[in-house]
Protein backbone atom coordinates (compact mmCIF):
# COMPACT_ATOMS: atom_id res chain seq x y z
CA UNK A 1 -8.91 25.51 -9.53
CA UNK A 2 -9.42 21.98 -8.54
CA UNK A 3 -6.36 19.26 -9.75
CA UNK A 4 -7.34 17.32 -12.94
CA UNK A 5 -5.90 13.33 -12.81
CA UNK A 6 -5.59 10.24 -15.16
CA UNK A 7 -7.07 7.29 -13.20
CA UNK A 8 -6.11 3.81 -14.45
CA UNK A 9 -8.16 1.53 -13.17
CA UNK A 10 -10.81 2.94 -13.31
CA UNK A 11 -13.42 0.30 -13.80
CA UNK A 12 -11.84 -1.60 -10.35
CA UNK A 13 -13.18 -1.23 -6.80
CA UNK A 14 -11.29 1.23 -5.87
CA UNK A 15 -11.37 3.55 -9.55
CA UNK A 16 -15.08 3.53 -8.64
CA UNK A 17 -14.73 4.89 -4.93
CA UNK A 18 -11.75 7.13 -5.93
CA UNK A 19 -14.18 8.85 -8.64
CA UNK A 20 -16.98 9.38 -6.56
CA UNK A 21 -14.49 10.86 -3.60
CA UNK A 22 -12.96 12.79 -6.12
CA UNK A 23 -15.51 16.16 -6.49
CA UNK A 24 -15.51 16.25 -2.95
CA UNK A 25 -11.75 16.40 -2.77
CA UNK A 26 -11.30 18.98 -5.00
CA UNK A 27 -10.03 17.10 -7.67
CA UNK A 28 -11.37 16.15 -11.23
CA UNK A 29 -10.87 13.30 -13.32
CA UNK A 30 -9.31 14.51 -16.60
CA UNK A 31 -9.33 10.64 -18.11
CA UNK A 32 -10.01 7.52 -16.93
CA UNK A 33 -8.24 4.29 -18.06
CA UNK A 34 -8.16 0.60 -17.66
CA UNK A 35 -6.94 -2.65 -19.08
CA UNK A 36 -6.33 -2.03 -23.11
CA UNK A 37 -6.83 1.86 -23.21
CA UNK A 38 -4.34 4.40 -24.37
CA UNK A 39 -2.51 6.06 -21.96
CA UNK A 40 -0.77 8.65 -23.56
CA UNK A 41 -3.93 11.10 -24.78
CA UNK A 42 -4.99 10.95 -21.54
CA UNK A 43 -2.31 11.97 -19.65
CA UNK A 44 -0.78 14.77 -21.21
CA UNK A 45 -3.70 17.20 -20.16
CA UNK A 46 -3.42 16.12 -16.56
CA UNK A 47 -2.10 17.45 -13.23
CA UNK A 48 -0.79 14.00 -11.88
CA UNK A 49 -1.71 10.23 -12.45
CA UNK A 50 -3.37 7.98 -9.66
CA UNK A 51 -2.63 3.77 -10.71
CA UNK A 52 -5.12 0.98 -8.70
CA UNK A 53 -4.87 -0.85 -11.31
CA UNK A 54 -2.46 -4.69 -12.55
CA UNK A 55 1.30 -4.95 -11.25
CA UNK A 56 1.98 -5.79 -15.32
CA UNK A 57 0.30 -2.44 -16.09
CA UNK A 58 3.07 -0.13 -13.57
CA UNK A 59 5.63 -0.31 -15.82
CA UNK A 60 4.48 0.97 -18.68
CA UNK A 61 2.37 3.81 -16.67
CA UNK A 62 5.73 4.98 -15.04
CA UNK A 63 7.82 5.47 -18.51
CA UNK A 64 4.69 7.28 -19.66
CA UNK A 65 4.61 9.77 -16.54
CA UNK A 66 8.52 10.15 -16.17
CA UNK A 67 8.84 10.72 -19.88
CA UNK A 68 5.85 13.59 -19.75
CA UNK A 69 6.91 14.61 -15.67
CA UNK A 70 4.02 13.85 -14.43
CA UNK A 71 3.66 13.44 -10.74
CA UNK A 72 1.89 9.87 -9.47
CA UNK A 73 0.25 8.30 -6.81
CA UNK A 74 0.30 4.48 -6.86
CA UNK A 75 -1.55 1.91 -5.06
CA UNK A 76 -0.97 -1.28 -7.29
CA UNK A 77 -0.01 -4.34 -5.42
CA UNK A 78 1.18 -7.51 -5.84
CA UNK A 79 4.70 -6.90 -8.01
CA UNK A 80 7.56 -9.35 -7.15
CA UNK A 81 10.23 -7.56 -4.96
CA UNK A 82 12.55 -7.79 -7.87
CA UNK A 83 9.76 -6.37 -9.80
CA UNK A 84 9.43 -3.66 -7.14
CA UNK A 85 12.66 -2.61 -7.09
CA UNK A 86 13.11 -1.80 -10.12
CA UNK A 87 10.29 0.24 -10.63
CA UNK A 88 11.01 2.50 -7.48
CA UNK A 89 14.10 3.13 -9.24
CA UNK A 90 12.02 4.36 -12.15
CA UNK A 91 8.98 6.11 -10.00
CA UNK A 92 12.04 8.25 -8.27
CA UNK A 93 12.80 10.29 -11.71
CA UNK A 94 9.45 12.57 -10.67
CA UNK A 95 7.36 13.02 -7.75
CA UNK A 96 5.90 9.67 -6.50
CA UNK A 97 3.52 8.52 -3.53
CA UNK A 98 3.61 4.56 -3.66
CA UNK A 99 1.83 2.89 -0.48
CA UNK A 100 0.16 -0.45 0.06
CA UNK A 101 -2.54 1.65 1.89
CA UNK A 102 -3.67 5.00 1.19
CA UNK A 103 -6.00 4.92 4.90
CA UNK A 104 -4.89 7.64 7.91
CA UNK A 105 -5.46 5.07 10.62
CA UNK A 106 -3.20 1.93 9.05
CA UNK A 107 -0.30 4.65 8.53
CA UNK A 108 -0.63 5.24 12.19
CA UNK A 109 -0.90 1.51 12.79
CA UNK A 110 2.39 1.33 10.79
CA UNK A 111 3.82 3.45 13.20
CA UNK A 112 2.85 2.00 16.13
CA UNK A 113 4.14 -1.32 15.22
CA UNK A 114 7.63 0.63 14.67
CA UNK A 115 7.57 1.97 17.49
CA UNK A 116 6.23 -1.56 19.43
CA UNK A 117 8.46 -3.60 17.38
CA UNK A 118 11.06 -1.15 18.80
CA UNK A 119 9.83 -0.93 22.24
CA UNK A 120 9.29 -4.98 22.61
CA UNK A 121 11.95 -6.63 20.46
CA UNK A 122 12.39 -10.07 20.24
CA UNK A 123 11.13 -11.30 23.56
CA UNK A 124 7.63 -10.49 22.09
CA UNK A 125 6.85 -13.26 19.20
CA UNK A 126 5.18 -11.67 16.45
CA UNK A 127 2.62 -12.57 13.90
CA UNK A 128 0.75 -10.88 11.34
CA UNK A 129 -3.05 -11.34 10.18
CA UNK A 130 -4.93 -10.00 7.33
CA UNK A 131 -8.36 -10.80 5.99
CA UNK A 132 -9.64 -9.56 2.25
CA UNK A 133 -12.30 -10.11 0.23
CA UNK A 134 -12.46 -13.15 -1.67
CA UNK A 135 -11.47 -11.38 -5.04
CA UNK A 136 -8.25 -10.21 -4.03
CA UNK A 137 -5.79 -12.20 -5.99
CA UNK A 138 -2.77 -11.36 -3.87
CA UNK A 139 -1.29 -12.47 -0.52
CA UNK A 140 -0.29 -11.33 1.76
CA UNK A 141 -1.76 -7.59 0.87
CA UNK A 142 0.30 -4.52 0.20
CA UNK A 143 -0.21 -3.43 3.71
CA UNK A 144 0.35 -6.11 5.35
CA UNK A 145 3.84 -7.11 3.59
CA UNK A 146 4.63 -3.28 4.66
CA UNK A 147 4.34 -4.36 8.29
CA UNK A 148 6.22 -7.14 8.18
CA UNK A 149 8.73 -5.10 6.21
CA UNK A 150 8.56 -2.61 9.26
CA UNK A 151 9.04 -5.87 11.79
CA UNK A 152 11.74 -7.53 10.05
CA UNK A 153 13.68 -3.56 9.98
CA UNK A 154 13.14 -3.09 13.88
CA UNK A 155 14.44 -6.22 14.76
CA UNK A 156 17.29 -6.68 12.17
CA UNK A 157 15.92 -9.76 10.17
CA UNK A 158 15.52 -10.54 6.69
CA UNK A 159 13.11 -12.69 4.59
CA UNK A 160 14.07 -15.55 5.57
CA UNK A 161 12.14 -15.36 8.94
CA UNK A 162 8.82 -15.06 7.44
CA UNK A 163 6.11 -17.78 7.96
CA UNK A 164 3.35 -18.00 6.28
CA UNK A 165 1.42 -20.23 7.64
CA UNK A 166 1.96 -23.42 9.30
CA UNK A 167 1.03 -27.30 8.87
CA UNK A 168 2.24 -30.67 10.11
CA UNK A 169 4.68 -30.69 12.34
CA UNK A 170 6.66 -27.54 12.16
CA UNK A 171 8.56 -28.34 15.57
CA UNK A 172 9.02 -25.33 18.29
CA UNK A 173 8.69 -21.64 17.06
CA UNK A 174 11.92 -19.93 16.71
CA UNK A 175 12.67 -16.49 18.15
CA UNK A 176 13.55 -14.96 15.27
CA UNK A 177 10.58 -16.66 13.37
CA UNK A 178 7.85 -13.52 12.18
CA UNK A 179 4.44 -15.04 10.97
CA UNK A 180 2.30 -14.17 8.36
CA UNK A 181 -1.39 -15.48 7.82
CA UNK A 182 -3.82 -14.57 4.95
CA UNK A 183 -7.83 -15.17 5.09
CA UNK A 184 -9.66 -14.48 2.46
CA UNK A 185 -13.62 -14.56 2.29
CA UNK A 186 -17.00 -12.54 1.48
CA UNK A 187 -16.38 -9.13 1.02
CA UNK A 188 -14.40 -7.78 3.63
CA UNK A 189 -12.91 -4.58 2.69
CA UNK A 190 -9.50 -5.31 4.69
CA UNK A 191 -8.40 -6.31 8.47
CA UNK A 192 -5.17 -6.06 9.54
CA UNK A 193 -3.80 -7.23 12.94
CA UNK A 194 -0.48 -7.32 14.61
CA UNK A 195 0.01 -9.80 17.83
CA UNK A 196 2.92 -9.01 19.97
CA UNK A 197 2.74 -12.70 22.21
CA UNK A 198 5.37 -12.26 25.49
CA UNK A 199 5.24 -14.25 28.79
CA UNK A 200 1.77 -13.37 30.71
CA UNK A 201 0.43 -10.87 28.13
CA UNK A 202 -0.07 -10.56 24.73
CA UNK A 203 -0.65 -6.81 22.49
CA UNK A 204 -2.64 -6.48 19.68
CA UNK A 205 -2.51 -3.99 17.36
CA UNK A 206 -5.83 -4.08 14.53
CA UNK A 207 -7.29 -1.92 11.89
CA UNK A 208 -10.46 -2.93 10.16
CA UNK A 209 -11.69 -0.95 6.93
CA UNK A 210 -15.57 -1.28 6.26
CA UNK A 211 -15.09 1.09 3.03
CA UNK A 212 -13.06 1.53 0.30
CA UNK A 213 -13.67 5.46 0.54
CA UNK A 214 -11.20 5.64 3.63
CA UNK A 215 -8.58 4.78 1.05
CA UNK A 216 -9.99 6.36 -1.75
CA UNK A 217 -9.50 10.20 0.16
CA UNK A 218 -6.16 9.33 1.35
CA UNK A 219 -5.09 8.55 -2.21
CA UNK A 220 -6.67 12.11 -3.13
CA UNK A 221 -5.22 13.57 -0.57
CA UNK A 222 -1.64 12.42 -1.72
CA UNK A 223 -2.27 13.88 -5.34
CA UNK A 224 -2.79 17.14 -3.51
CA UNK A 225 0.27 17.06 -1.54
CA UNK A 226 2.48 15.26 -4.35
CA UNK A 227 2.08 17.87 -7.33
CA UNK A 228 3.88 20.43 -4.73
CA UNK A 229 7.21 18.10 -4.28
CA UNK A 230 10.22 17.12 -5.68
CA UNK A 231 11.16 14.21 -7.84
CA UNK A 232 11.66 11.23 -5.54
CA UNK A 233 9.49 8.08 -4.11
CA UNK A 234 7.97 8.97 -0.90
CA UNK A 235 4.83 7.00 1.05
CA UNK A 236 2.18 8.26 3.13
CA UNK A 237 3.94 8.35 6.51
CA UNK A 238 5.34 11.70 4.40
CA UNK A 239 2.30 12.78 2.94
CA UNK A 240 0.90 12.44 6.71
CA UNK A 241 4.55 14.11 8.22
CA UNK A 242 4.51 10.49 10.47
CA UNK A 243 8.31 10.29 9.16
């Protein structure tokens, strides 16, 4: 019997590819919500809840789904890291998948940088480029502030070494110095690139989306893997067993 889900935001880019991935995926969508509508009739009657919505809107959608144990998938962006915090602490009372990309091949590019971040440490320089749309309203994107979060890990730095951008006369780059650069423009779906720069050669690691369906199955197939685990916060690299 195929999974029935509340989506909130549902009248967003990616509520509209979700819902047309969604009969193919074996899943149905039991209510769909958005800015202003009620939350609670909809969600009783569902399997899980799937949230692409506002970072203002997470809050409220988590109380709602721990109070009624409701498993989630969420793929909101743009909450402060205080913000963030706090709500993982929430999200972890029942079973939660919450990535900045719900794509197959950027979880394997997070994995490769770990493991080239690893590999190269800090005698590689390393910068990271993304390129959205011009509606996004956030920078730098969910995925690619969970690169540099993998970066800064591997090589033992905090937030401190993040650039993002540069102008005037910013004097030599520093070792420990990880750069961040955000283009936005047209309708690009999302491109994300990692440059490891070393003496005589130079890696790059890229992943270019050309549509929103690529996340809109992986999100799916998180609800069907979630509603079968335990209460905690995991991310895809589990749903994928990358971890």
């Amino acid at each position: 019997m195929p999974l029935s889900i509340l989506l909130n935001g549902s009248r967003g880019r990616m509520g509209a590819a979700i819902a047309a991935a969604a009969p193919g995926a074996g899943i149905t969508i039991g209510a769909a919500t958005d800015q202003g509508d009620d939350l609670k009739a909809g969600m009783a009657s569902v399997d899980a809840v799937v949230d692409f919505s506002s970072p203002g809107a997470t809050r409220a959608l988590l109380e709602l789904a721990v109070a009624l144990k409701k498993p989630v998938v969420i793929g909101t962006t743009g909450h402060s890291p205080e913000e963030k915090a706090a709500l993982l602490k929430l999200a972890a009372h029942v079973p939660c998948v919450w990535a900045g990309n719900f794509s197959v091949g950027v979880n394997l590019l997070y994995a490769l940088t770990r493991r080239a971040s690893r590999a190269l440490g800090d005698d590689y320089d390393t910068e990271v480029i993304e390129m959205h749309h011009r509606m996004k309203k956030d920078a730098p994107s969910g995925t690619a502030a969970r690169l540099l979060e993998i970066i800064l890990e591997e090589r033992k730095l905090d937030a401190s070494s993040l650039r993002h951008g540069r102008h005037g006369l910013t004097g030599e780059r520093k070792t420990s110095e990880v750069g961040v650069h955000s283009l936005r423009g047209g309708d690009v779906v999302g491109d994300h690139t990692v440059v490891f720069a070393g003496a005589g050669e130079r890696l790059e690691l890229t992943h270019r989306a050309s549509d929103r369906a690529v996340f809109a199955h992986g999100a799916l197939r998180a609800v069907h893997w979630v509603v079968a685990q335990k209460p905690r916060v995991y991310d895809m690299q589990d749903v994928l067993g990358l971890t």
